[in-house]
Protein backbone atom coordinates (compact mmCIF):
# COMPACT_ATOMS: atom_id res chain seq x y z
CA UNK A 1 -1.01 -11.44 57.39
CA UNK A 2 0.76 -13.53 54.85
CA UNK A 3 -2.49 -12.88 52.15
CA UNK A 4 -1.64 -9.08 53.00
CA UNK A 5 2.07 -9.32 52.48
CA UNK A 6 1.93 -11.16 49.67
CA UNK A 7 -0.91 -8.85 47.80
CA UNK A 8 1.23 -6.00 48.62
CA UNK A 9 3.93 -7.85 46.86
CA UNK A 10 2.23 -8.16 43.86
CA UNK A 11 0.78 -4.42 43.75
CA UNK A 12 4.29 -3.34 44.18
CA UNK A 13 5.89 -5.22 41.36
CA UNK A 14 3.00 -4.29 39.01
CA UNK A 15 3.75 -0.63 39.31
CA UNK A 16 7.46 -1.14 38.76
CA UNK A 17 6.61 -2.90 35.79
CA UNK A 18 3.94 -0.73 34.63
CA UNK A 19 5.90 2.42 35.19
CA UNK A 20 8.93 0.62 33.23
CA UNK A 21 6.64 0.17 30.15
CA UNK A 22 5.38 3.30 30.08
CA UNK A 23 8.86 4.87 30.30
CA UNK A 24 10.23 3.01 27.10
CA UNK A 25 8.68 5.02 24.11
CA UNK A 26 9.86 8.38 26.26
CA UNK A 27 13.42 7.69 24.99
CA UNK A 28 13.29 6.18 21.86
CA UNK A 29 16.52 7.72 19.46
CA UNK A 30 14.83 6.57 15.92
CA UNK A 31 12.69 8.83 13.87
CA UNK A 32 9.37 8.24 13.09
CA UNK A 33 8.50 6.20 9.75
CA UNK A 34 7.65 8.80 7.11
CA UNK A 35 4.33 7.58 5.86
CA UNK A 36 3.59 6.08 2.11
CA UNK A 37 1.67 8.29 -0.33
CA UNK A 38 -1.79 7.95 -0.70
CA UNK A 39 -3.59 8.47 -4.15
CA UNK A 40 -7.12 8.88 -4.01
CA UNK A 41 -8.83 8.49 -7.25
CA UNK A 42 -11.15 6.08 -9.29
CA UNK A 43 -11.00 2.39 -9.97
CA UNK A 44 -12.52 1.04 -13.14
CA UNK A 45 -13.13 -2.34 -14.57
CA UNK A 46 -14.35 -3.42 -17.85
CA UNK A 47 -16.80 -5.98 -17.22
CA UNK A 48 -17.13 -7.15 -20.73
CA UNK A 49 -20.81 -5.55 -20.39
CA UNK A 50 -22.28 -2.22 -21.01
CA UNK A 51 -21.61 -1.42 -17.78
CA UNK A 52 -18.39 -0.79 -16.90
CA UNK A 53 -17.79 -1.13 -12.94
CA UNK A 54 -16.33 1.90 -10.90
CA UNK A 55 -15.54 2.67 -7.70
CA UNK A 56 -15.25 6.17 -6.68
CA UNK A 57 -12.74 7.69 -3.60
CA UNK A 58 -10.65 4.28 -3.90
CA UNK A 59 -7.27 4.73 -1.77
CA UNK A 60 -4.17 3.36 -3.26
CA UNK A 61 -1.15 3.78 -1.63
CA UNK A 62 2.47 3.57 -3.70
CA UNK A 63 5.74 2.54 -2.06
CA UNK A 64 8.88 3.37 -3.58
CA UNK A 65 11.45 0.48 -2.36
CA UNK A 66 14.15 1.57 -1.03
CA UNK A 67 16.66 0.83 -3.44
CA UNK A 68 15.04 2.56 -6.02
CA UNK A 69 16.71 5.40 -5.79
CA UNK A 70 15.58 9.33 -7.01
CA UNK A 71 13.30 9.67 -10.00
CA UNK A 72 14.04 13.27 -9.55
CA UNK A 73 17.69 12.53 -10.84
CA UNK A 74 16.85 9.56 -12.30
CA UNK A 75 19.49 7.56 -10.10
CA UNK A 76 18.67 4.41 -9.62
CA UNK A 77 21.18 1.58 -7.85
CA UNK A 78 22.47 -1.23 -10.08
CA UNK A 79 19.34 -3.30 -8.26
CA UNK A 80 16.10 -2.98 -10.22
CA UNK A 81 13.99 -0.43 -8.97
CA UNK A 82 10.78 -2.16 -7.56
CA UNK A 83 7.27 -0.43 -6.04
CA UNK A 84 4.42 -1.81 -3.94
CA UNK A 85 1.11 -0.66 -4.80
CA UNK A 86 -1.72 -1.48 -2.54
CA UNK A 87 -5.17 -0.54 -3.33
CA UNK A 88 -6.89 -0.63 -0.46
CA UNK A 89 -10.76 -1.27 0.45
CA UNK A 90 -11.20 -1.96 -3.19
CA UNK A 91 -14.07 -4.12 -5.08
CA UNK A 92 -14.04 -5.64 -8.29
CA UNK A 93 -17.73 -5.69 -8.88
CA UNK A 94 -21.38 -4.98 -7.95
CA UNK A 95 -21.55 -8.16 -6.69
CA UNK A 96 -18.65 -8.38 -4.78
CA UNK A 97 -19.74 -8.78 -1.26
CA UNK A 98 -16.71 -7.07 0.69
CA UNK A 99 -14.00 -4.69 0.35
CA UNK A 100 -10.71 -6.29 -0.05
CA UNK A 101 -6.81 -4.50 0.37
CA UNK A 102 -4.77 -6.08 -2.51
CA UNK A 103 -1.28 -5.58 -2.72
CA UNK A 104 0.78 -5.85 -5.59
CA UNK A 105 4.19 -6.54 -4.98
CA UNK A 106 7.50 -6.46 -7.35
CA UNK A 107 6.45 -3.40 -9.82
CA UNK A 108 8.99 -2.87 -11.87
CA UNK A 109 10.03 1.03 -12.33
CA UNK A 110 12.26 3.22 -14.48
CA UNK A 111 12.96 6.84 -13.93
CA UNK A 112 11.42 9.37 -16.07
CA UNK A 113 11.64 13.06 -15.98
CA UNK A 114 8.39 13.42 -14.28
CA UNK A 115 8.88 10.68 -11.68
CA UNK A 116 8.17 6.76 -12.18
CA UNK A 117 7.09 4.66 -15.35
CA UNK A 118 5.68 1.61 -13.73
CA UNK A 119 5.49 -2.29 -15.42
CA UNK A 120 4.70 -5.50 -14.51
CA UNK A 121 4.09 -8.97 -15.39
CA UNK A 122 2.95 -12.16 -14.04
CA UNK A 123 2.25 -10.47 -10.35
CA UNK A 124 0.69 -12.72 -7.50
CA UNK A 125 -0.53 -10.50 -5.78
CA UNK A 126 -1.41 -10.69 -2.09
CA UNK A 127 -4.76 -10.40 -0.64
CA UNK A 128 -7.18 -11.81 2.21
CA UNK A 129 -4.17 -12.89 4.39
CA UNK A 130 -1.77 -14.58 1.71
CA UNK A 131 -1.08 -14.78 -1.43
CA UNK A 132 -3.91 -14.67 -4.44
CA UNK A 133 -2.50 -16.52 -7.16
CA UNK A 134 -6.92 -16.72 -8.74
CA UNK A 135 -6.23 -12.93 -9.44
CA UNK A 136 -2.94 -12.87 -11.10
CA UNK A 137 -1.71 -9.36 -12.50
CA UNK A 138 -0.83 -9.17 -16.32
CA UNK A 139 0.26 -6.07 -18.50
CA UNK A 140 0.73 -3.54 -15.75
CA UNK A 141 1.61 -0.25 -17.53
CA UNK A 142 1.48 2.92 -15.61
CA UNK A 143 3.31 6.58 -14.25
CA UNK A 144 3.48 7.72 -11.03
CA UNK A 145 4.54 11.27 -9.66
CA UNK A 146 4.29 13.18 -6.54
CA UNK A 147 1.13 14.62 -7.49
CA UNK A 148 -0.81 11.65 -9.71
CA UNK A 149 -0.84 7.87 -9.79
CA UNK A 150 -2.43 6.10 -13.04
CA UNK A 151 -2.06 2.50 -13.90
CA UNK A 152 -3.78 -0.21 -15.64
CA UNK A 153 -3.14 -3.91 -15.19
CA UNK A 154 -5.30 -7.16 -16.23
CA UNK A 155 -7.12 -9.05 -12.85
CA UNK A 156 -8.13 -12.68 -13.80
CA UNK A 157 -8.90 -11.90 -17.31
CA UNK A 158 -10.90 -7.83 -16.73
CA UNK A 159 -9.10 -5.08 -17.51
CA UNK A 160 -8.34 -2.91 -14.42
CA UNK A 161 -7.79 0.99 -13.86
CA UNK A 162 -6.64 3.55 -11.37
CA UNK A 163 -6.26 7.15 -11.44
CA UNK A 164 -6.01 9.02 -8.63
CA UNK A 165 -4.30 12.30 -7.36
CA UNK A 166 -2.11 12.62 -4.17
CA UNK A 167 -4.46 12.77 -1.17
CA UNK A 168 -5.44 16.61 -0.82
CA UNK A 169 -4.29 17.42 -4.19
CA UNK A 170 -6.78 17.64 -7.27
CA UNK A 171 -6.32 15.73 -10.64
CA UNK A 172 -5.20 18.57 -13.70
């Protein structure tokens, strides 16, 4: 009788709990996240050979930090304005056995009339859990708007490209 009591005991309290879990995301005041803007587009790395190394339908997603402002009205806080760009599933090379997300932190930006002029210098960037100080990011020049994202950057010594169009949106 005491096995019984004490199964129905634990039965009992599961539910409660379970039916207190499931209650919690019912009632939730905040908004969702919006999510960050995809570019999907074509990465492109001079190899030093006659062969220059692309990858096709690369995703790179841009986020604006939030103290950045509007590039709209070019108002920007006193702060420097600062993006993330992550390129994500990405190789480097034929060779390169895997895929790889890299994210490149700190962008600098300035407000143009047609959105974003992006720069950077002496980026770690962070990839395969940490950061990748073998792959450091030189000479990042670039634009970004809502429709397009192009940049170029230097990756351990091989020039790097990416130009891509908002997801769903073609390149002009």
């Amino acid at each position: 009788m005491n096995h019984f009591k004490t199964t129905l005991t634990a039965l009992g309290a599961t539910i409660f709990l379970a039916s207190g879990f499931a209650s919690c995301g019912k009632h939730d005041p905040t908004p969702p996240t919006p999510t960050t803007p995809a570019y999907v587009g074509t990465v492109t790395v001079a190899t030093g050979t006659p062969m220059e190394f692309t990858l096709e339908n690369a995703t790179v997603e841009f986020a604006v930090a939030e103290n950045a402002g509007n590039a709209e009205t070019a108002e920007t806080t006193a702060k420097e304005a600062t993006a993330e760009i992550k390129m994500l599933g990405v190789k480097f090379a034929v060779a390169m056995p895997v895929t790889v997300d890299m994210t490149i932190p700190g962008v600098a930006l300035t407000a143009t009339a047609e959105g974003w002029s992006l720069s950077g210098d002496e980026i770690v960037p962070i990839a395969m859990g940490g950061p990748y100080p073998e792959r450091i990011v030189t000479d990042l020049t670039g634009t970004a708007t809502e429709q397009e994202l192009s940049f170029s950057m230097t990756c351990k010594e091989l020039p790097v490209s990416f130009t891509g169009a908002r997801r769903g949106e073609a390149i002009r």
